[in-house]
C-alpha atoms as a PDB file:
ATOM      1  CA  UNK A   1     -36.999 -46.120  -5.073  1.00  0.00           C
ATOM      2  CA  UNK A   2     -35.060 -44.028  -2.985  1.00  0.00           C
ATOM      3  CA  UNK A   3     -32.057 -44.327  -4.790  1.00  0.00           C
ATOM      4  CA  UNK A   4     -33.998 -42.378  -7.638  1.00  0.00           C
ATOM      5  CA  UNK A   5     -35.455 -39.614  -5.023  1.00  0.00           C
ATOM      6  CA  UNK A   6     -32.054 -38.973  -3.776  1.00  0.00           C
ATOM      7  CA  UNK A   7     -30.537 -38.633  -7.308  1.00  0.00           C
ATOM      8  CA  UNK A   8     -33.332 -36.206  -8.023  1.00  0.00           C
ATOM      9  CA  UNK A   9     -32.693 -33.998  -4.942  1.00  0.00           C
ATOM     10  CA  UNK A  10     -29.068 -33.548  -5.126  1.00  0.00           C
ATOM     11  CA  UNK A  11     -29.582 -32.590  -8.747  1.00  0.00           C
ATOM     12  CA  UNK A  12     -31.929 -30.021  -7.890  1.00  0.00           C
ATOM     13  CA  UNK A  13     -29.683 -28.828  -4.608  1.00  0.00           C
ATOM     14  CA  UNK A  14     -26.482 -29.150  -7.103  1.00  0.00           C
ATOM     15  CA  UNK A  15     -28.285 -26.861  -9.722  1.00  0.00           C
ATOM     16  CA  UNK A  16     -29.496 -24.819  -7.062  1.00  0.00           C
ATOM     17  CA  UNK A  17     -25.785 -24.144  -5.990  1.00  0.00           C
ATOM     18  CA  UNK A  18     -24.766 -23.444  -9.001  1.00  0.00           C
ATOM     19  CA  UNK A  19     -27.485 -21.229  -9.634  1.00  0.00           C
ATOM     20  CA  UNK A  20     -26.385 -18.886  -6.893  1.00  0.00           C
ATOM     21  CA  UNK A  21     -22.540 -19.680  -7.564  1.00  0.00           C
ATOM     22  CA  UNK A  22     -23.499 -18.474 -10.743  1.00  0.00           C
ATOM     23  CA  UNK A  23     -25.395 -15.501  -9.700  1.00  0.00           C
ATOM     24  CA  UNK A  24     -22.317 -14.580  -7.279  1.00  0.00           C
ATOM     25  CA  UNK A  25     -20.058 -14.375  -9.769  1.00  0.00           C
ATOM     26  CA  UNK A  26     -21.659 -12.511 -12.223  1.00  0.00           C
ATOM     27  CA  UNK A  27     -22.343  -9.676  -9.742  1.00  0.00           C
ATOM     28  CA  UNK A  28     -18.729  -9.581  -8.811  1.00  0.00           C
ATOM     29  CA  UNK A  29     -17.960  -9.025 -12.782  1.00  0.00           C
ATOM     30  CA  UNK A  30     -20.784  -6.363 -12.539  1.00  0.00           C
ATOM     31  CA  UNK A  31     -18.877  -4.445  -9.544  1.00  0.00           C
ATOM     32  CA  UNK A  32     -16.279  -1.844 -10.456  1.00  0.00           C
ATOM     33  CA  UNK A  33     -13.189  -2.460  -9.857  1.00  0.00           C
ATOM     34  CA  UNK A  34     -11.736   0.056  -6.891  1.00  0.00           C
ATOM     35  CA  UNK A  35      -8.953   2.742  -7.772  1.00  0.00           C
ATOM     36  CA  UNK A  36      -5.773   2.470  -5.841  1.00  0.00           C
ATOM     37  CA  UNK A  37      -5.287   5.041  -3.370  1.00  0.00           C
ATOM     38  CA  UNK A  38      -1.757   6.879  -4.197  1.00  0.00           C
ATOM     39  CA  UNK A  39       1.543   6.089  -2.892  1.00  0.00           C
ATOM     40  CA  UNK A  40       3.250   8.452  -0.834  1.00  0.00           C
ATOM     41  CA  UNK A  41       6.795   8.789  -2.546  1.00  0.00           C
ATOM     42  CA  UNK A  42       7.859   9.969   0.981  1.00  0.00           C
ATOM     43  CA  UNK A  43       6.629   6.970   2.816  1.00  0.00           C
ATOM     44  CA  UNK A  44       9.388   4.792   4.173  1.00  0.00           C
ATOM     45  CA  UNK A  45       9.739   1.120   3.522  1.00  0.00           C
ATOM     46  CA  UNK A  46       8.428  -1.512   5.328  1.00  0.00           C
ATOM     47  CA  UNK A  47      11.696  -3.730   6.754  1.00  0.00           C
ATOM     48  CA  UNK A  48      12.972  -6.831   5.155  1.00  0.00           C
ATOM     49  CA  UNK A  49      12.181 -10.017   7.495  1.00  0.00           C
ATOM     50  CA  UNK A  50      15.020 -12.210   8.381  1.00  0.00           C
ATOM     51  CA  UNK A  51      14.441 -14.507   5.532  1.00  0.00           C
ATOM     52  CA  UNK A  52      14.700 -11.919   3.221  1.00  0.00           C
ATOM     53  CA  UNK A  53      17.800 -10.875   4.579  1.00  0.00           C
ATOM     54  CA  UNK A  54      18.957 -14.036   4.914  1.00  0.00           C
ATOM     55  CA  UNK A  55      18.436 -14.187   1.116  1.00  0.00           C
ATOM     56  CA  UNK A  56      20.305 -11.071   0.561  1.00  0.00           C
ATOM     57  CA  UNK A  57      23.613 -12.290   1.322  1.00  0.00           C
ATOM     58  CA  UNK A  58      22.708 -16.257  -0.189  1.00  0.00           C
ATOM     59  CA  UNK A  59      22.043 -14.864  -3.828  1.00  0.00           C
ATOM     60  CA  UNK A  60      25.562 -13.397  -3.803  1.00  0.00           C
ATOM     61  CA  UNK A  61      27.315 -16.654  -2.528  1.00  0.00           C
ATOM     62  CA  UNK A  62      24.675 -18.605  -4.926  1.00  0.00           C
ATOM     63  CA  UNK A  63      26.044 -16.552  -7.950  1.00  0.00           C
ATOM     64  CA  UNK A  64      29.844 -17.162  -6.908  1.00  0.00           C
ATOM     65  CA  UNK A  65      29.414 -21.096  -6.561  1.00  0.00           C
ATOM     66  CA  UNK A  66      26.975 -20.953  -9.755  1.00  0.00           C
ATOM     67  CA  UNK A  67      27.752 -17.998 -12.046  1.00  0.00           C
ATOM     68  CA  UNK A  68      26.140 -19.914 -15.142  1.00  0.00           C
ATOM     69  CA  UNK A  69      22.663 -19.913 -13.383  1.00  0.00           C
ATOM     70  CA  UNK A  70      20.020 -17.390 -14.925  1.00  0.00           C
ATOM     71  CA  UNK A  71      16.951 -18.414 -13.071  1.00  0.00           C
ATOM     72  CA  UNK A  72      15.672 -16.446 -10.590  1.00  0.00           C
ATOM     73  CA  UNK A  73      13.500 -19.521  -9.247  1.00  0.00           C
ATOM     74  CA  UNK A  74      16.259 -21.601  -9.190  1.00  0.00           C
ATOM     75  CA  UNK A  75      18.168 -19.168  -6.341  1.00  0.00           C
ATOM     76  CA  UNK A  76      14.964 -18.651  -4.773  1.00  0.00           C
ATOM     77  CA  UNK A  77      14.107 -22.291  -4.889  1.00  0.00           C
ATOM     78  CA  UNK A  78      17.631 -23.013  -3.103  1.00  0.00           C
ATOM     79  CA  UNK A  79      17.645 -20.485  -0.457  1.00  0.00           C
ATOM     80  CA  UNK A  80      14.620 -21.585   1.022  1.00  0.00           C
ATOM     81  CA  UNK A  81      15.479 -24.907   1.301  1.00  0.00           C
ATOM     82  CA  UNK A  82      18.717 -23.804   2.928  1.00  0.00           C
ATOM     83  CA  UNK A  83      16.476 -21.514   5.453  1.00  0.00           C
ATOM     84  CA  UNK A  84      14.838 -24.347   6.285  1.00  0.00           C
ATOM     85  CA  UNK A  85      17.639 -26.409   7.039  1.00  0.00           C
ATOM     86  CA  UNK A  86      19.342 -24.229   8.825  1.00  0.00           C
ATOM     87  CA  UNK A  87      18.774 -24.191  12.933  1.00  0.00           C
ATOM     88  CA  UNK A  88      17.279 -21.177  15.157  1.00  0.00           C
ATOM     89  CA  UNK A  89      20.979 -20.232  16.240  1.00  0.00           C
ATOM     90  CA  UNK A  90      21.740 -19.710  12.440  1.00  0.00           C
ATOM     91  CA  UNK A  91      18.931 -17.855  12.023  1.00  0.00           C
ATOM     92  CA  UNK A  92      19.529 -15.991  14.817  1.00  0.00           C
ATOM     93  CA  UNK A  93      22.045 -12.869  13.233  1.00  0.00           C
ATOM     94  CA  UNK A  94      19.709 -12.714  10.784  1.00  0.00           C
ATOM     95  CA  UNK A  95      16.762 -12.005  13.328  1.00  0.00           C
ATOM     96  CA  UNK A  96      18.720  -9.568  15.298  1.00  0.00           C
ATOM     97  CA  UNK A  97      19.468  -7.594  12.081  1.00  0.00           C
ATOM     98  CA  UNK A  98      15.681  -7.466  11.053  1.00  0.00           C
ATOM     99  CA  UNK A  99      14.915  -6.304  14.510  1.00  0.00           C
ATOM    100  CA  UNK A 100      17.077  -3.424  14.064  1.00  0.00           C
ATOM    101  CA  UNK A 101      15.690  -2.444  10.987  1.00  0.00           C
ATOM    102  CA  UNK A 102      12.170  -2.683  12.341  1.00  0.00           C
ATOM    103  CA  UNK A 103      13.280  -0.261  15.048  1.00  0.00           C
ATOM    104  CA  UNK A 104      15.219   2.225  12.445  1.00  0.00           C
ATOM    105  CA  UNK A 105      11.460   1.550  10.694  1.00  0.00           C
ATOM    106  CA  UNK A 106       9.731   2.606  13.862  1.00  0.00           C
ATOM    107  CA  UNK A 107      11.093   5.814  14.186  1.00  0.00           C
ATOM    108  CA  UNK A 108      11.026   6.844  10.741  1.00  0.00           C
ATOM    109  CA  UNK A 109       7.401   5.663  10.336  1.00  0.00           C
ATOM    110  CA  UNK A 110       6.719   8.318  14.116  1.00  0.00           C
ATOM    111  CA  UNK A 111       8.623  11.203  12.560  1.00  0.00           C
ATOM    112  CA  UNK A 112       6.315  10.554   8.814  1.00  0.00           C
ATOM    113  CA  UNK A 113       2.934  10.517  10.959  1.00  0.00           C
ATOM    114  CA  UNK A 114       4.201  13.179  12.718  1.00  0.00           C
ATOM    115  CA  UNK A 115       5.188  15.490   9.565  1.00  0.00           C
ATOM    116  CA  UNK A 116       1.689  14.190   7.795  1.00  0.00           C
ATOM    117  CA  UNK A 117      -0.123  15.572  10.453  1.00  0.00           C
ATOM    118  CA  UNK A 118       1.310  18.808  10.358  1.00  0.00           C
ATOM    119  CA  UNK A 119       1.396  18.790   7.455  1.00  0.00           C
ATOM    120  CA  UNK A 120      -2.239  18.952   6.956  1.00  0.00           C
ATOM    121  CA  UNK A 121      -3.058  21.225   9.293  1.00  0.00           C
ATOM    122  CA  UNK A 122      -0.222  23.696   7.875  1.00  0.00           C
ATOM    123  CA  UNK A 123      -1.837  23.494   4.651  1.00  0.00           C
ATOM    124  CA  UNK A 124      -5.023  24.168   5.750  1.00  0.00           C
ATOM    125  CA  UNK A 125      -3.724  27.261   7.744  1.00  0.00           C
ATOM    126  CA  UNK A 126      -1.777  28.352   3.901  1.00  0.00           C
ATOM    127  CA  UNK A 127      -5.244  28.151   2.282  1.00  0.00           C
ATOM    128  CA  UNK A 128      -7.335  29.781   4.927  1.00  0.00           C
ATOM    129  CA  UNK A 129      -4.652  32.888   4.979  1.00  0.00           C
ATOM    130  CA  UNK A 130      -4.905  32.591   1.164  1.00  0.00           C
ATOM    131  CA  UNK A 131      -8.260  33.067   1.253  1.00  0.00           C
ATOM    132  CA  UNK A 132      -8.541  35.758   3.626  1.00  0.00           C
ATOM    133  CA  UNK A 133      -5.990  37.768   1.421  1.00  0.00           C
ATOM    134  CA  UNK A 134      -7.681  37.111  -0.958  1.00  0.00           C
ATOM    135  CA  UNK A 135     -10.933  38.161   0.283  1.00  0.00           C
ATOM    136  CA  UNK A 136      -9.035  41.420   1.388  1.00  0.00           C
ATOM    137  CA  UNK A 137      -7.451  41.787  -2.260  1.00  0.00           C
ATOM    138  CA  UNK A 138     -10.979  42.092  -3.727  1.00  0.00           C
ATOM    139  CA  UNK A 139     -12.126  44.697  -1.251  1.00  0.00           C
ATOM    140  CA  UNK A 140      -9.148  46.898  -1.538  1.00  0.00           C
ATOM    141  CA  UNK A 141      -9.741  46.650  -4.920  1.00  0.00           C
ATOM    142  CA  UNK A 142     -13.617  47.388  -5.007  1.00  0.00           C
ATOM    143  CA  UNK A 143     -12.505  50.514  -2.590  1.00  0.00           C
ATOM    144  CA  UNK A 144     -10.297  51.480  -5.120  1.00  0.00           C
ATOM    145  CA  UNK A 145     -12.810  51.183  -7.407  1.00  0.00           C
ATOM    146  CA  UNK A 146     -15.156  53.222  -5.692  1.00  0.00           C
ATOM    147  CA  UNK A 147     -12.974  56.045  -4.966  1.00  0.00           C
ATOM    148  CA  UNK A 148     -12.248  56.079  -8.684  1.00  0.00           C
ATOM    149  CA  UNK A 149     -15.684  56.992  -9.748  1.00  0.00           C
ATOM    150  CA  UNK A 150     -16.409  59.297  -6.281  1.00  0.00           C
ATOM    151  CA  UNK A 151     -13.478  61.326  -8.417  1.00  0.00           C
ATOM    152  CA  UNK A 152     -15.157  61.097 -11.458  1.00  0.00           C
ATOM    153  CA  UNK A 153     -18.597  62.469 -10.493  1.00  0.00           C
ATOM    154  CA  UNK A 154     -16.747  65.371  -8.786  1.00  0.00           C
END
């Protein structure tokens, strides 16, 4: 007898689950999918990590000692089993030269933040003085107006 209750109730807990599994999953197809905010063309690059870097000089001895190879995953495959092989003082050139890029990075990430900064408030300083000429444009040109017909009644 209990083996039938406890077949019963982890039927009804498994449909439950899928129930709301269910239920999740159809709300997420429901939900509109987010726009991507725009890429700065001016943004600089986040730095390549060591491995990367690492990888940058393998592909070009890879394509010496195989020049017949085509895949891409094959190279890939290969260099990251020779990263892994390789000890922390081979790595190590390799680390310093990513630290210097992060650095180089650094300061060209500041000097961005700095220019976007100003850069807003500048243009909100161009559009106020827009306005405000503007603004000054139309009255001049009401006055003018108005002296136009004071002329014409005379």
């Amino acid at each position: 007898m209990k083996g039938g209750k406890a077949k019963a109730e982890t039927t009804r807990v498994d449909a439950s689950l899928k129930r709301k599994g269910a239920g999740t999953q159809r709300a997420g197809k429901k939900t509109a999918k987010k726009e991507k905010a725009v890429k700065d063309p001016n943004k600089p690059k986040r730095p390549a990590s060591a491995f990367f870097i690492f990888m940058e000089d393998f592909r070009v001895q890879y394509k010496q000692k195989h020049p017949n190879n085509k895949s891409v995953a094959a190279v890939g495959k290969a260099g990251g089993d020779k990263w892994k092989s390789m000890s922390e003082a081979e790595k190590a050139p390799f680390a310093a030269k990513a630290e210097k890029r992060k650095d180089e990075y650094n300061k060209k990430m500041n000097a961005y933040n700095k220019k976007s900064a100003e850069g807003t408030n500048g243009a909100d300083d161009e559009e106020s003085d827009k306005s405000k000429s503007e603004v000054n444009d139309e009255d001049d040109e009401d006055g003018d107006d108005s002296a136009e017909e004071d002329e014409d009644d005379d």
